[in-house]
Protein backbone atom coordinates (compact mmCIF):
# COMPACT_ATOMS: atom_id res chain seq x y z
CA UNK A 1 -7.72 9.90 -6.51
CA UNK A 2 -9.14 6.56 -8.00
CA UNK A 3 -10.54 6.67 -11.07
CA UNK A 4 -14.03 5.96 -11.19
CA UNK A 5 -14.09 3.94 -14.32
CA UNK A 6 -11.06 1.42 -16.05
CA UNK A 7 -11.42 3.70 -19.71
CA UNK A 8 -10.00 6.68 -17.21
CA UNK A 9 -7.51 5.04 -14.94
CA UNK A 10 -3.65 5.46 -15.56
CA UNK A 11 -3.40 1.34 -16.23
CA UNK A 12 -6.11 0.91 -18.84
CA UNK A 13 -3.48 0.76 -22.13
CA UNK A 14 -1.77 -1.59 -19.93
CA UNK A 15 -4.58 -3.89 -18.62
CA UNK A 16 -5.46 -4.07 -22.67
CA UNK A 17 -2.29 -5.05 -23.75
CA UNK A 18 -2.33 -7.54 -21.10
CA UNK A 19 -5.77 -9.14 -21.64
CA UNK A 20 -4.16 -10.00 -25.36
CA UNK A 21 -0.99 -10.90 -24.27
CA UNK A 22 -2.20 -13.94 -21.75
CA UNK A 23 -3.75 -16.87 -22.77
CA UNK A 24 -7.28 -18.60 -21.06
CA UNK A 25 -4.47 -20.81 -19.27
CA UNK A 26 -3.11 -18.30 -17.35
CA UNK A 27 -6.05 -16.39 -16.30
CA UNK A 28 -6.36 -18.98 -13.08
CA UNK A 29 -2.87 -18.51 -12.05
CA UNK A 30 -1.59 -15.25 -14.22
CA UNK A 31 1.77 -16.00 -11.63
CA UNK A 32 2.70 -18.30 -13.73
CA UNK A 33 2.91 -16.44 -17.03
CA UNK A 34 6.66 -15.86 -18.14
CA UNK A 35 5.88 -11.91 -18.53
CA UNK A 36 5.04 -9.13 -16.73
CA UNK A 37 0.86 -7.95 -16.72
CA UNK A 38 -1.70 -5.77 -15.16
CA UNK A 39 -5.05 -7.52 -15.11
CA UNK A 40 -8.22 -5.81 -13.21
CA UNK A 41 -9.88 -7.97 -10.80
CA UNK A 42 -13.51 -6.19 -10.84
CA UNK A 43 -15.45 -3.71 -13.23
CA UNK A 44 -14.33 -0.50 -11.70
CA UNK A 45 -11.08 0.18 -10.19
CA UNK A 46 -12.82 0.74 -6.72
CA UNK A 47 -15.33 -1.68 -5.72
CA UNK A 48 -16.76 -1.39 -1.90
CA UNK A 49 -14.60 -0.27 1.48
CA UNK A 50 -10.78 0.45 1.61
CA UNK A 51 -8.21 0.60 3.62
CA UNK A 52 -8.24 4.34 3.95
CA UNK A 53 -11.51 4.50 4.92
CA UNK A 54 -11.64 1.63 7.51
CA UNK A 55 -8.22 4.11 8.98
CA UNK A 56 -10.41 6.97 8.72
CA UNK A 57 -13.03 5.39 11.11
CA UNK A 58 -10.09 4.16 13.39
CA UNK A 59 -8.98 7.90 13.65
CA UNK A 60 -12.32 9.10 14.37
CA UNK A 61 -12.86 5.96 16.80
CA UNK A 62 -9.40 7.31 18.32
CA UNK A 63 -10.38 10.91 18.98
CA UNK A 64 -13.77 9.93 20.77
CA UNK A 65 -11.87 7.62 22.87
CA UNK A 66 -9.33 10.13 23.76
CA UNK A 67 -12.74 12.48 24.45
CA UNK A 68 -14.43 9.91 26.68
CA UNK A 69 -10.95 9.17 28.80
CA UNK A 70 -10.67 12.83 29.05
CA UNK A 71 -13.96 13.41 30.40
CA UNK A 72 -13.89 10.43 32.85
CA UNK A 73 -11.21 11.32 33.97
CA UNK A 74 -12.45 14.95 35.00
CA UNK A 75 -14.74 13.81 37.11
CA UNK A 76 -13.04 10.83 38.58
CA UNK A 77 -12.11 12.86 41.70
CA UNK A 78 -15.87 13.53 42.34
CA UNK A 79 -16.53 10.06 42.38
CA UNK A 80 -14.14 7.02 42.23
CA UNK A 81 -10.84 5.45 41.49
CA UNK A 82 -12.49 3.10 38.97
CA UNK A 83 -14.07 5.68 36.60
CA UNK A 84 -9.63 7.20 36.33
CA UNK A 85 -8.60 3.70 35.45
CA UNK A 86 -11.81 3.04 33.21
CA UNK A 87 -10.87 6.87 31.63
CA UNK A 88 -7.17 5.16 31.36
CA UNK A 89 -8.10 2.70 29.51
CA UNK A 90 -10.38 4.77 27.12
CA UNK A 91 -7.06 7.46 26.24
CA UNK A 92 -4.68 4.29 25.95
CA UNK A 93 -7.12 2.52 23.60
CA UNK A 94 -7.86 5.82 21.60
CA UNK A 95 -3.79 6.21 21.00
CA UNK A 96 -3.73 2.76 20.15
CA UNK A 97 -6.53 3.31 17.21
CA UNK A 98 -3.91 5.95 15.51
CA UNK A 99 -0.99 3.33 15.26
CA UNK A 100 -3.53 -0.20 14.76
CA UNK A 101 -4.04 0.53 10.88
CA UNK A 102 -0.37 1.13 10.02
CA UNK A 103 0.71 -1.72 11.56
CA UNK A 104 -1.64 -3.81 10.56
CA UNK A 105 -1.97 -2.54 6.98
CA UNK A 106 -0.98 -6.38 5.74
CA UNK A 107 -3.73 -8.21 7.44
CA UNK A 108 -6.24 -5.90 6.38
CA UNK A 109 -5.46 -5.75 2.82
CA UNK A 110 -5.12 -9.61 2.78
CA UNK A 111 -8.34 -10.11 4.68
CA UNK A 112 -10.35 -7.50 2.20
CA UNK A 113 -9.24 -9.43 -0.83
CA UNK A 114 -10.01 -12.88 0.54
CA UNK A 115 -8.64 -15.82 -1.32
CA UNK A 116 -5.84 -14.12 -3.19
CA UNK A 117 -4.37 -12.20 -0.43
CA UNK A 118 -4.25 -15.95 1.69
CA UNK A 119 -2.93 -17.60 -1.33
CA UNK A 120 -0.34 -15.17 -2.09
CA UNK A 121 0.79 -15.20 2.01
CA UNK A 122 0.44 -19.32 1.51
CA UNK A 123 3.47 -18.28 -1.74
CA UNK A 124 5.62 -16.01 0.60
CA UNK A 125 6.79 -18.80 3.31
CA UNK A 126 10.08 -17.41 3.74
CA UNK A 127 9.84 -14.26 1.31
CA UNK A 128 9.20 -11.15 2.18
CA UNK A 129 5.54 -9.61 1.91
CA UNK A 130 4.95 -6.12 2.37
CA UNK A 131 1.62 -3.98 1.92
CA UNK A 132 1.61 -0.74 -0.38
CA UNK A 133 -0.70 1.63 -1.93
CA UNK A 134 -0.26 1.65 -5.63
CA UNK A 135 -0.49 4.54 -7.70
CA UNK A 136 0.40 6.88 -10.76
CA UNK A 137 3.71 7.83 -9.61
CA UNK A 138 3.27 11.55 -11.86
CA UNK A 139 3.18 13.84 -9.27
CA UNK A 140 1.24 16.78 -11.36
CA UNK A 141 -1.66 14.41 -10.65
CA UNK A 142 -0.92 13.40 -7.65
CA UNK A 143 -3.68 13.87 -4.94
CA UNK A 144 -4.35 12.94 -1.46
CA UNK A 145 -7.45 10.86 -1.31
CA UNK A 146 -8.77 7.72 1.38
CA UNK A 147 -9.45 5.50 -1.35
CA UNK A 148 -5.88 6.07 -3.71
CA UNK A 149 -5.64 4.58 -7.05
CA UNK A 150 -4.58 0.76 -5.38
CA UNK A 151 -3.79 -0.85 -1.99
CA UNK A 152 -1.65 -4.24 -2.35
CA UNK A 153 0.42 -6.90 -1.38
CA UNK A 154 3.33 -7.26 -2.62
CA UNK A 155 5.46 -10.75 -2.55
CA UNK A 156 9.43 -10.05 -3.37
CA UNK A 157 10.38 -13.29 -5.70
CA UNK A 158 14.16 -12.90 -5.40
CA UNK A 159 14.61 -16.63 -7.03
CA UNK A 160 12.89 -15.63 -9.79
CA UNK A 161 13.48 -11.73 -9.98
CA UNK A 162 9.77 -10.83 -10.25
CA UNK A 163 7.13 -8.87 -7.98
CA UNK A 164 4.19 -10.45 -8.05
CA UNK A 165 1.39 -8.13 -6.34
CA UNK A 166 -2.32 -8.39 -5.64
CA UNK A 167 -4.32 -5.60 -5.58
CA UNK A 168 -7.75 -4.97 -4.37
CA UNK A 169 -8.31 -3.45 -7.44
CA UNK A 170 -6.15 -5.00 -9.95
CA UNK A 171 -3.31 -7.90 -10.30
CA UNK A 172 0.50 -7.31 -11.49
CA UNK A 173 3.63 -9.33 -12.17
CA UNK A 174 6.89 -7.28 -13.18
CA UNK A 175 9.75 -9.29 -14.17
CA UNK A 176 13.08 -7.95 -13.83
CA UNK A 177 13.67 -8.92 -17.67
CA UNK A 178 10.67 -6.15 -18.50
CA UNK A 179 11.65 -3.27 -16.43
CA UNK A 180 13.12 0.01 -17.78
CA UNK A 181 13.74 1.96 -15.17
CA UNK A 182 13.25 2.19 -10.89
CA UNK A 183 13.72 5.38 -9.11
CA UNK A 184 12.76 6.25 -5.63
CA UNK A 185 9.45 8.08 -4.71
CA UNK A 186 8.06 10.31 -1.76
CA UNK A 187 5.18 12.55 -1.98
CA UNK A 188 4.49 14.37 1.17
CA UNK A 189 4.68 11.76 3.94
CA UNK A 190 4.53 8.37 1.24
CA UNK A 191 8.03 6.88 0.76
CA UNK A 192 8.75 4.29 -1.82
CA UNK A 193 9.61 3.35 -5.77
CA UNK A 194 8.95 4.41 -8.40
CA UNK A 195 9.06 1.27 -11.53
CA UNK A 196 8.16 1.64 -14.94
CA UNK A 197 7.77 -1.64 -16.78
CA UNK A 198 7.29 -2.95 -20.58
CA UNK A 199 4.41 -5.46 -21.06
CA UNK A 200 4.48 -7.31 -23.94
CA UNK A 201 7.23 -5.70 -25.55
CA UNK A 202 5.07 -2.76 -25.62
CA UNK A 203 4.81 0.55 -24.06
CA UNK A 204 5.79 0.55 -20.47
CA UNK A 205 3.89 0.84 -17.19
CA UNK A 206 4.93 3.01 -14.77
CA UNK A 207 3.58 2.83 -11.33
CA UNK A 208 4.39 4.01 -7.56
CA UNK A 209 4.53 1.52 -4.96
CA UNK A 210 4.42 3.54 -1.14
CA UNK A 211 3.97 3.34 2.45
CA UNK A 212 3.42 5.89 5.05
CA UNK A 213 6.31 7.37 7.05
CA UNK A 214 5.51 8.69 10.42
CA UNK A 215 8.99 9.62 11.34
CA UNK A 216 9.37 11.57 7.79
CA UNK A 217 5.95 12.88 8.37
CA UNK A 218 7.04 13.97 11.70
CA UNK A 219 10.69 15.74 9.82
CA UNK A 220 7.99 17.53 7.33
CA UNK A 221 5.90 19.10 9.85
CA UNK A 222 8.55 19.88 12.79
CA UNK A 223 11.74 20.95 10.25
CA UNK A 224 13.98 21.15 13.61
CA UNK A 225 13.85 17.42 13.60
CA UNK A 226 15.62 17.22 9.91
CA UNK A 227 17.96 14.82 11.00
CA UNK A 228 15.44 12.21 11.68
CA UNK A 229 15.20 11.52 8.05
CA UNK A 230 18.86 10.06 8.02
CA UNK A 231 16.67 6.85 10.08
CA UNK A 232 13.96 6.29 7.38
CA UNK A 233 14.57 3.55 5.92
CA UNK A 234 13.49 3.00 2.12
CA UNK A 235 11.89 -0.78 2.39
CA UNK A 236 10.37 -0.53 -0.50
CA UNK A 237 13.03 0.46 -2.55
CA UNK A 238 15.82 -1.46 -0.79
CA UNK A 239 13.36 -5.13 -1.69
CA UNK A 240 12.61 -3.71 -5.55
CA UNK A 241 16.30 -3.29 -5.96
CA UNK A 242 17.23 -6.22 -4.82
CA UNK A 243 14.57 -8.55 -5.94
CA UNK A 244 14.97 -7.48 -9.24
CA UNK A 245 18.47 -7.07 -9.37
CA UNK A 246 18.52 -3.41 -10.80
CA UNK A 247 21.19 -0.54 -10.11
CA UNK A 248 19.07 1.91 -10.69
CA UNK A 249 17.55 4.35 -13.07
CA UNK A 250 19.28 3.42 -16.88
């Protein structure tokens, strides 16, 4: 669950340590500092809408679709062949609201954060941009919420061995010269990585980068299908690793 100030969020020591360590120059373009940060890009972690909430309103959108194809098609047979293919249309468009937010999760991050999310899409070109929710990857505190700590993009630099990730909440850089350690992460149906990083020389950040799984959501809830989890593929993980050239936990 998101903090509701910056003073009780997981980042603060590292958004402090970062605030010293870059200059007025950089605060335009942090990108192009040499080091890794975590800068906040309002006064609370959680300003407005997010993504879990607009998916929460396609779910419920879903359902009542689903409802109103049902019930048209029910009495169809009283009147009309065009109320079964109106009711068609309804139960098609109601399944389609359950799938629309995951696979759109990139455009509607990018279009909630406005400029940064177009200028960071205008870096990728060729590179690979994914979208993630960001959060404290200590699973004691771990909670299922619609808002979660962070929802970002996140643009793999292989060239220059970096992440560089905009967040609707905050902005981070992690170089591969500044990370200690990357592990993978799951909680319940979230699959990703787990990378803890120094800033400054100083105490490192640690911080869960995840996406939802359907098929390992569908292996949690229906344990027959176990062997489906052999075709989840680790994204996340796979482009940290690489990007950042790392083997591994040290």
């Amino acid at each position: 669950m998101a903090a509701k100030t910056w003073e009780q969020d997981f980042r603060y020591p590292a958004i402090q340590t970062s605030i010293r360590a870059l200059s007025h120059d950089h605060f335009d373009d942090p990108f192009e500092y040499p080091g890794s940060f975590c800068l906040p890009v309002a006064e609370r972690p959680l300003v407005g809408w997010s993504p879990g909430r607009i998916t929460l309103i396609a779910l419920v959108l879903g359902f009542a679709l689903l409802a109103a194809g049902a019930w048209l098609a029910s009495i169809a047979e009283k009147q009309n062949g065009l109320l079964l293919v109106i009711g068609g249309c309804c139960s098609l468009s109601g399944m389609l609201m359950f799938f629309l937010p995951l696979k759109l999760d990139r455009q509607i991050i990018g279009w909630m954060m406005g400029k940064r999310g177009h200028d960071l899409a205008a870096r990728a070109r060729n590179l690979t941009l994914l979208a993630s929710e960001l959060s404290d990857p200590d699973l004691s505190r771990m909670k299922i919420s619609i808002d979660g700590n962070d929802h970002v993009l996140i643009l793999f630099d292989e060239q220059n061995h970096r992440l560089m990730i905009e967040g609707l909440g905050a902005r981070y850089q992690v170089r591969a010269a500044d990370v200690v350690d990357i592990a993978p992460f799951q909680f319940m149906n979230y699959l990703g990585v787990k990378i803890s990083y120094r800033i400054n020389s100083k105490g490192p950040l640690s911080i869960a980068l995840a996406r939802t799984s359907l098929v390992t959501e569908l292996a949690r809830q229906l344990p027959f299908l176990f062997f489906l989890k052999k075709l989840v593929k680790n994204q996340l993980l796979e482009q940290s690793l690489r990007t950042l050239r790392h083997s591994g936990s040290e």
